[in-house]
C-alpha atoms as a PDB file:
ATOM      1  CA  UNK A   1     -34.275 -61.712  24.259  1.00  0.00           C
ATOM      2  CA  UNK A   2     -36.549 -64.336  25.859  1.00  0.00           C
ATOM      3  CA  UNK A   3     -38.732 -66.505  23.779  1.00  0.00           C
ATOM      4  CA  UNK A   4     -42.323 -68.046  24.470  1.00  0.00           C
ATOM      5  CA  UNK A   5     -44.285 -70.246  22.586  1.00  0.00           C
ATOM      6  CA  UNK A   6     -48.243 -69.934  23.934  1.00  0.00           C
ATOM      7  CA  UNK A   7     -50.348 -72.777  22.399  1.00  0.00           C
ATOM      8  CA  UNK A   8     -53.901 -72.413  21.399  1.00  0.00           C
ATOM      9  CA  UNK A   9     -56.024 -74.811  20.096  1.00  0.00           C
ATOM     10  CA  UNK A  10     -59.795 -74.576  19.304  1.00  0.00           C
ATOM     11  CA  UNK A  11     -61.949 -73.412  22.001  1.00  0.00           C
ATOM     12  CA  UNK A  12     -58.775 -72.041  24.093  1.00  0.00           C
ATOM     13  CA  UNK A  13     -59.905 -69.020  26.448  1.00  0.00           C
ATOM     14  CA  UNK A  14     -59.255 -65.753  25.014  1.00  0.00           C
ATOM     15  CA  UNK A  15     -58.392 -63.395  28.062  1.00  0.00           C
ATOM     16  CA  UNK A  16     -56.044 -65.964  28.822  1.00  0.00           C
ATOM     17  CA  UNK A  17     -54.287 -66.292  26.093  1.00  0.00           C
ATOM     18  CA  UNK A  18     -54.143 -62.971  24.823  1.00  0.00           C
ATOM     19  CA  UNK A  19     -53.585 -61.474  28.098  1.00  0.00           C
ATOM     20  CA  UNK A  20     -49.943 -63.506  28.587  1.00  0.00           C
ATOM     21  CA  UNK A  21     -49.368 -62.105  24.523  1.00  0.00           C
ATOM     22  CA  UNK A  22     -49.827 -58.893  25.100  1.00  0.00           C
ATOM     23  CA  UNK A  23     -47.833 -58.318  28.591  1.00  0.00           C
ATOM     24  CA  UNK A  24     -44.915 -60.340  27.000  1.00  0.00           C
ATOM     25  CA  UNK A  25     -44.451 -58.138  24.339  1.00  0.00           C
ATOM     26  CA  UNK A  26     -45.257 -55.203  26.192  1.00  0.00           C
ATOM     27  CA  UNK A  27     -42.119 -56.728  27.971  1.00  0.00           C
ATOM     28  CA  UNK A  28     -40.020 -57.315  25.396  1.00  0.00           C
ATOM     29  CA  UNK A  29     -40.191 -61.005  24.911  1.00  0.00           C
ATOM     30  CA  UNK A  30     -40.592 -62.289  21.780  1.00  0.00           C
ATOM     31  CA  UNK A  31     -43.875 -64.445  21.919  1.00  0.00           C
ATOM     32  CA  UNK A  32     -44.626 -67.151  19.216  1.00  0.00           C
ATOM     33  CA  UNK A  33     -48.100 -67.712  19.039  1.00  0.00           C
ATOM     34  CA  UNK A  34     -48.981 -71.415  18.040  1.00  0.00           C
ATOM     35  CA  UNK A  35     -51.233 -73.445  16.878  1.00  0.00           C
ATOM     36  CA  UNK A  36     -51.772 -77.035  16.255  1.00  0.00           C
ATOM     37  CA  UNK A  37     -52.338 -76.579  12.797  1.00  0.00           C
ATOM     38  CA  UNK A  38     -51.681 -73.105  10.336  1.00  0.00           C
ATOM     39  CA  UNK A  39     -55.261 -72.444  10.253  1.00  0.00           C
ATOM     40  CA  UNK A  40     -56.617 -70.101  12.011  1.00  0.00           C
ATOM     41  CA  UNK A  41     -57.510 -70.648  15.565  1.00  0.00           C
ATOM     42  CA  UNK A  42     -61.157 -70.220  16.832  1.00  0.00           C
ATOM     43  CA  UNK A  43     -61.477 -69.278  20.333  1.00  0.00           C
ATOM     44  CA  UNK A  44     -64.351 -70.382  22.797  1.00  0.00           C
ATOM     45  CA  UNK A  45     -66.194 -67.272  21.996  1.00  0.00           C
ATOM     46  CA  UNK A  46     -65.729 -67.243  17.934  1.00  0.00           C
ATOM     47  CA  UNK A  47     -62.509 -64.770  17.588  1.00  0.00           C
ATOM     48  CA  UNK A  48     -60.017 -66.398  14.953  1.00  0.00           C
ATOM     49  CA  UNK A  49     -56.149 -66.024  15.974  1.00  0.00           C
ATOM     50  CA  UNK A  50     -53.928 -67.000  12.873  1.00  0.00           C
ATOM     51  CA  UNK A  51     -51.153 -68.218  14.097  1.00  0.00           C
ATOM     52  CA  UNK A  52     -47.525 -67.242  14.053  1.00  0.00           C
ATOM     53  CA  UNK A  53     -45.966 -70.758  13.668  1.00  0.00           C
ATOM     54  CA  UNK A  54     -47.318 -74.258  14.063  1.00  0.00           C
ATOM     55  CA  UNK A  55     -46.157 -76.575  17.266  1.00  0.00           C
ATOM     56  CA  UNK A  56     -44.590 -78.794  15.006  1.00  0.00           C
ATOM     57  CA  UNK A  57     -42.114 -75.921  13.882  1.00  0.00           C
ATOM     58  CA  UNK A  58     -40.998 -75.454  17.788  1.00  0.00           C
ATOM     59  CA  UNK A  59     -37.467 -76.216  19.339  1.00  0.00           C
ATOM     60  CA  UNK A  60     -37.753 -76.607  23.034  1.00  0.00           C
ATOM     61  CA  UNK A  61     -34.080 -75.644  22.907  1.00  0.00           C
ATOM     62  CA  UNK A  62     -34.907 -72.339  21.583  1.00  0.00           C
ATOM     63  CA  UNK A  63     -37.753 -71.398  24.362  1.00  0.00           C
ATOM     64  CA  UNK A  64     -37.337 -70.021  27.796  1.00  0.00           C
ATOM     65  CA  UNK A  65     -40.819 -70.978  28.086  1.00  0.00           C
ATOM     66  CA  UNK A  66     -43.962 -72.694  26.995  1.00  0.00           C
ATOM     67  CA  UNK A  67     -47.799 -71.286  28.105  1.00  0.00           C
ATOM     68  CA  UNK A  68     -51.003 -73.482  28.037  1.00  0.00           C
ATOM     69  CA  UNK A  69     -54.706 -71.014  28.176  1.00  0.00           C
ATOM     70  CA  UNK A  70     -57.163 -72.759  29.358  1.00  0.00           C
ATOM     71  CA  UNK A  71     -60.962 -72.865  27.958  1.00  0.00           C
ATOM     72  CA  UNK A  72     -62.097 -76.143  28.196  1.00  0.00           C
ATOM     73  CA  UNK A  73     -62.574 -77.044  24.425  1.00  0.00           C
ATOM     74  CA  UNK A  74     -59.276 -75.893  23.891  1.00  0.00           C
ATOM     75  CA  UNK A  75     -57.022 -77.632  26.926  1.00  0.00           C
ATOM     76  CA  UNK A  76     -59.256 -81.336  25.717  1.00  0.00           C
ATOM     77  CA  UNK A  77     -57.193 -80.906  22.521  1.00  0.00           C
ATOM     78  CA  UNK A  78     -54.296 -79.886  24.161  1.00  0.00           C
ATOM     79  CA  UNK A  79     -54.138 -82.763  26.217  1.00  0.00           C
ATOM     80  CA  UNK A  80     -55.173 -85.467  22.739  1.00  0.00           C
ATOM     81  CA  UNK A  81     -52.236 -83.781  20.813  1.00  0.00           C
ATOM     82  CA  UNK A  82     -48.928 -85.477  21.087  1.00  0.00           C
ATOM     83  CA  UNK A  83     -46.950 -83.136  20.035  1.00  0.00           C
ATOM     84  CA  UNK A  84     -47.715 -81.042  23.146  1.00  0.00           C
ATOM     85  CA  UNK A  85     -46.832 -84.042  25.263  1.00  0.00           C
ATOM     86  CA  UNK A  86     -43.765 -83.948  23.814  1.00  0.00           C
ATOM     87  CA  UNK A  87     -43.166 -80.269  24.316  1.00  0.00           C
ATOM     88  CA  UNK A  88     -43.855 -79.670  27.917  1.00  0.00           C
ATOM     89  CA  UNK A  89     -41.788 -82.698  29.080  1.00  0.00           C
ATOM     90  CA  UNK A  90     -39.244 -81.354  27.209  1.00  0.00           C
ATOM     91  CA  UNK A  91     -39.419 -78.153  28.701  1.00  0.00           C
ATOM     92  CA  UNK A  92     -40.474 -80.153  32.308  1.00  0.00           C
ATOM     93  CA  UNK A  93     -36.698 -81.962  31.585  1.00  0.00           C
ATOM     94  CA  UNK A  94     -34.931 -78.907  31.156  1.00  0.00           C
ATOM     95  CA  UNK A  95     -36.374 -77.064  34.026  1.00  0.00           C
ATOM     96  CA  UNK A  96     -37.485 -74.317  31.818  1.00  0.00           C
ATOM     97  CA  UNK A  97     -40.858 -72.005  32.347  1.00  0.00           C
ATOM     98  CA  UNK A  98     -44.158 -73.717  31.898  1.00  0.00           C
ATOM     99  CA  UNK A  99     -47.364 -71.441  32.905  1.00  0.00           C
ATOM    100  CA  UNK A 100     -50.571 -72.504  32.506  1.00  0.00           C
ATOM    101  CA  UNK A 101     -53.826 -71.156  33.957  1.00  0.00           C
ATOM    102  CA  UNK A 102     -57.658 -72.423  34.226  1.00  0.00           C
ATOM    103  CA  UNK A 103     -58.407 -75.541  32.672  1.00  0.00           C
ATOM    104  CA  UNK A 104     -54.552 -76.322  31.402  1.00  0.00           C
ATOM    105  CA  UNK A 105     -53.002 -77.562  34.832  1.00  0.00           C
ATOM    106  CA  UNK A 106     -55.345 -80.807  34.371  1.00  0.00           C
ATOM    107  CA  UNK A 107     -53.351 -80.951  31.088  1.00  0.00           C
ATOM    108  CA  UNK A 108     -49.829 -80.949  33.192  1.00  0.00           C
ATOM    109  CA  UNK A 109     -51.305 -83.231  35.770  1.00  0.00           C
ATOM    110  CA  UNK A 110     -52.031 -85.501  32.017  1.00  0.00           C
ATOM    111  CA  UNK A 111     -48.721 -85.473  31.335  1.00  0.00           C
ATOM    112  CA  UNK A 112     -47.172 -86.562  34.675  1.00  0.00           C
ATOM    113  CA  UNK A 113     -45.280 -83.087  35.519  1.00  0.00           C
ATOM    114  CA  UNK A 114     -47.323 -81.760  38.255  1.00  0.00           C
ATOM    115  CA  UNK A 115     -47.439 -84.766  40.738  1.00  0.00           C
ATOM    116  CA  UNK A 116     -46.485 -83.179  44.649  1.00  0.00           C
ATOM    117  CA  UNK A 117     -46.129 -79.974  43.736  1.00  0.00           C
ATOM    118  CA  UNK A 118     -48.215 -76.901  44.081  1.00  0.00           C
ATOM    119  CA  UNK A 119     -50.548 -75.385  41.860  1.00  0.00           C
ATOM    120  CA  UNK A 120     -54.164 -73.675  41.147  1.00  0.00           C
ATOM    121  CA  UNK A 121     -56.548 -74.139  38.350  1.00  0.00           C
ATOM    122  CA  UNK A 122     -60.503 -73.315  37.654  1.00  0.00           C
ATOM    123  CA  UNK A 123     -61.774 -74.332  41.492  1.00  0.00           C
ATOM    124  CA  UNK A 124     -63.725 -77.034  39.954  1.00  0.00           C
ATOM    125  CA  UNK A 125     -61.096 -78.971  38.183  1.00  0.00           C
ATOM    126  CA  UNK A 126     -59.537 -79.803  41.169  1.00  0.00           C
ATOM    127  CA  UNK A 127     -60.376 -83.468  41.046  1.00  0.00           C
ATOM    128  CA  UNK A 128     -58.350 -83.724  38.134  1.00  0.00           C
ATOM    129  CA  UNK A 129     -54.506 -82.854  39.364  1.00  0.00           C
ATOM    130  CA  UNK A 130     -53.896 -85.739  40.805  1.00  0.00           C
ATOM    131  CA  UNK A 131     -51.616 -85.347  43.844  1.00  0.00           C
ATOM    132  CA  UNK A 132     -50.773 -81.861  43.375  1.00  0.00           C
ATOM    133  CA  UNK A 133     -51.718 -79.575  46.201  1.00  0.00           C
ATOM    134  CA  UNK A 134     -54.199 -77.324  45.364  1.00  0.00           C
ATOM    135  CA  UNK A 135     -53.554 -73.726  46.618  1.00  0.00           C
ATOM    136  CA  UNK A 136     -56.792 -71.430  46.229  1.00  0.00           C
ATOM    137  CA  UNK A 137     -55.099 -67.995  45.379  1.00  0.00           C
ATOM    138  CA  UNK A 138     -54.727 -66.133  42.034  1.00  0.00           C
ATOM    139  CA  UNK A 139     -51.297 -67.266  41.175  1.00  0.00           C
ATOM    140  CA  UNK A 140     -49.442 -70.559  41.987  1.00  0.00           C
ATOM    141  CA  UNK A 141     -45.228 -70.772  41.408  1.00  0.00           C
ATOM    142  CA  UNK A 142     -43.945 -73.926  42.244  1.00  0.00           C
ATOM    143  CA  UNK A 143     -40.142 -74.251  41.129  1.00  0.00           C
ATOM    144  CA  UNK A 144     -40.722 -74.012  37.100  1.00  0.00           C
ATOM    145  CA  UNK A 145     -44.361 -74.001  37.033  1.00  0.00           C
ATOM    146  CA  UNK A 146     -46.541 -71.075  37.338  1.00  0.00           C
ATOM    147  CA  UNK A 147     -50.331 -71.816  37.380  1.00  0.00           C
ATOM    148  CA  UNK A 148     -53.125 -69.550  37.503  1.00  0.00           C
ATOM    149  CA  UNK A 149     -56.488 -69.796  38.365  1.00  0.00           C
ATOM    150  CA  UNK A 150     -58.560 -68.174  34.949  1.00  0.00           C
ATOM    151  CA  UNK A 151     -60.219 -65.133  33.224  1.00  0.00           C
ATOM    152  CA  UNK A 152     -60.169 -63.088  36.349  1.00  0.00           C
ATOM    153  CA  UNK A 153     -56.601 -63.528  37.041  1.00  0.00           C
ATOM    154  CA  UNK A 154     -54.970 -63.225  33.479  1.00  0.00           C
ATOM    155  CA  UNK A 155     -53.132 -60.043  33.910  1.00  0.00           C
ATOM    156  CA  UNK A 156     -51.863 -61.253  37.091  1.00  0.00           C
ATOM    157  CA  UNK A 157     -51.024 -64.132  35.781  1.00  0.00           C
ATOM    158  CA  UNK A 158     -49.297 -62.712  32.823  1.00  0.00           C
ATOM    159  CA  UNK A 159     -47.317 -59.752  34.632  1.00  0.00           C
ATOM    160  CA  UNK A 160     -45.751 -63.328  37.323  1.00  0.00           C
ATOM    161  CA  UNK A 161     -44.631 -64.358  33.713  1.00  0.00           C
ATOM    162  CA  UNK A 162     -43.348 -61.155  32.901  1.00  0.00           C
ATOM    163  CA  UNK A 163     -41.163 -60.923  36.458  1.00  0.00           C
ATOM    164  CA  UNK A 164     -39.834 -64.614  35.643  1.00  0.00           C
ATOM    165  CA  UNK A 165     -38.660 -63.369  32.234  1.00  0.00           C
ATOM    166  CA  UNK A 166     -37.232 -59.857  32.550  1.00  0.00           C
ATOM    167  CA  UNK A 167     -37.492 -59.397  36.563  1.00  0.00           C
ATOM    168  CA  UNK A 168     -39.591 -57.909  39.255  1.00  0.00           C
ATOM    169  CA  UNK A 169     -38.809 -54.102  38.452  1.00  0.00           C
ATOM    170  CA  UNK A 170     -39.841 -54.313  34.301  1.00  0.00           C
ATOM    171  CA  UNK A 171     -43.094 -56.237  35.525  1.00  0.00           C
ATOM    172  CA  UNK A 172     -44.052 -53.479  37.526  1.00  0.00           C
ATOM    173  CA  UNK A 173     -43.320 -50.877  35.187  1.00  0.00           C
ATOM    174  CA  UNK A 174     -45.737 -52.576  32.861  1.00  0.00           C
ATOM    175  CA  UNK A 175     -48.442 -53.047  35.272  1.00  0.00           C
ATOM    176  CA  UNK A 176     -47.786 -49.356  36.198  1.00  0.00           C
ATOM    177  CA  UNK A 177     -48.105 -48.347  32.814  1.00  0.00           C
ATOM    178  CA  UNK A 178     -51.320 -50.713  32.480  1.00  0.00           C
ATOM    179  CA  UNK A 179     -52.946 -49.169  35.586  1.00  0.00           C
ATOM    180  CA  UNK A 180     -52.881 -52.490  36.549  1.00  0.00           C
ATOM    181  CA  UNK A 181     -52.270 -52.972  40.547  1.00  0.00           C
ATOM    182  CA  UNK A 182     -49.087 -55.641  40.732  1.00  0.00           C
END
């Protein structure tokens, strides 16, 4: 079974993160839901996640892939936190899955993983990725990174990590089953 780790930290975006939870499971794929601390984690819009582990219990050995939600608040502390440096350029080194939609691609282009290749973000953030080539469509795969624009495009989003996970044909059962076009 595949693993994910999806990090939230205060002020993360909650269609985007619980979109990616949901279709994941719905898929099979065991999804860790982490936070920076074991407290509960307070979303842009007030709702409290408690999370399953912290990010300092994660092995990027054990993950098939890590996923950043965006929401401004939350991606800022995302970037500040060490820790989830170290995580994606682990996961960067092994060539394993790294999604992140909205805000979070500013927090790859941060860390020095997104330089020349092609992503999307929130359209107004695009000042901050550096020299990655901004593509203005839903859903961005570049080799091992899938980006995603935001709220709007979280199902799509999470159903392109679905495909990468457990393959075209399970993605669009889900999305069938979700009445979801895919």
């Amino acid at each position: 079974m595949a693993k994910v780790a999806i990090i939230l930290a205060e002020g993360f975006e909650e269609v985007e993160a619980v979109a990616p939870i949901d279709v994941l499971r719905r898929a099979g794929v065991e999804v860790i839901v982490t936070g920076l601390t074991k407290d509960p984690v307070v979303s842009a819009r007030n709702l409290k996640i408690l999370p399953d582990a912290t990010i300092d219990e994660l092995n990027p050995e054990e993950l098939d892939m890590v996923i950043l939600p965006g929401g401004a608040g939350g991606v800022e502390k995302l970037k500040q936190d060490p820790r989830v440096e170290k995580l994606i350029k682990a996961m960067q080194e092994k060539k394993k899955v790294i999604g992140a939609i909205c805000a979070a691609p500013t927090a790859l282009a941060k860390f020095g993983i997104i330089e020349g290749k092609k992503v999307t973000l929130y359209p107004s953030l695009v000042e901050e990725i550096g020299s990655a080539q901004f593509l203005n469509e839903p859903v961005v795969e570049d080799d091992n990174i899938i980006t995603s624009q935001g709220p709007g495009t979280a199902l799509e989003f999470s159903l392109r990590l679905a495909e990468k996970l457990v393959g075209r044909e399970k993605a669009k059962e889900i999305a069938r089953r979700m009445l979801v076009r895919y």
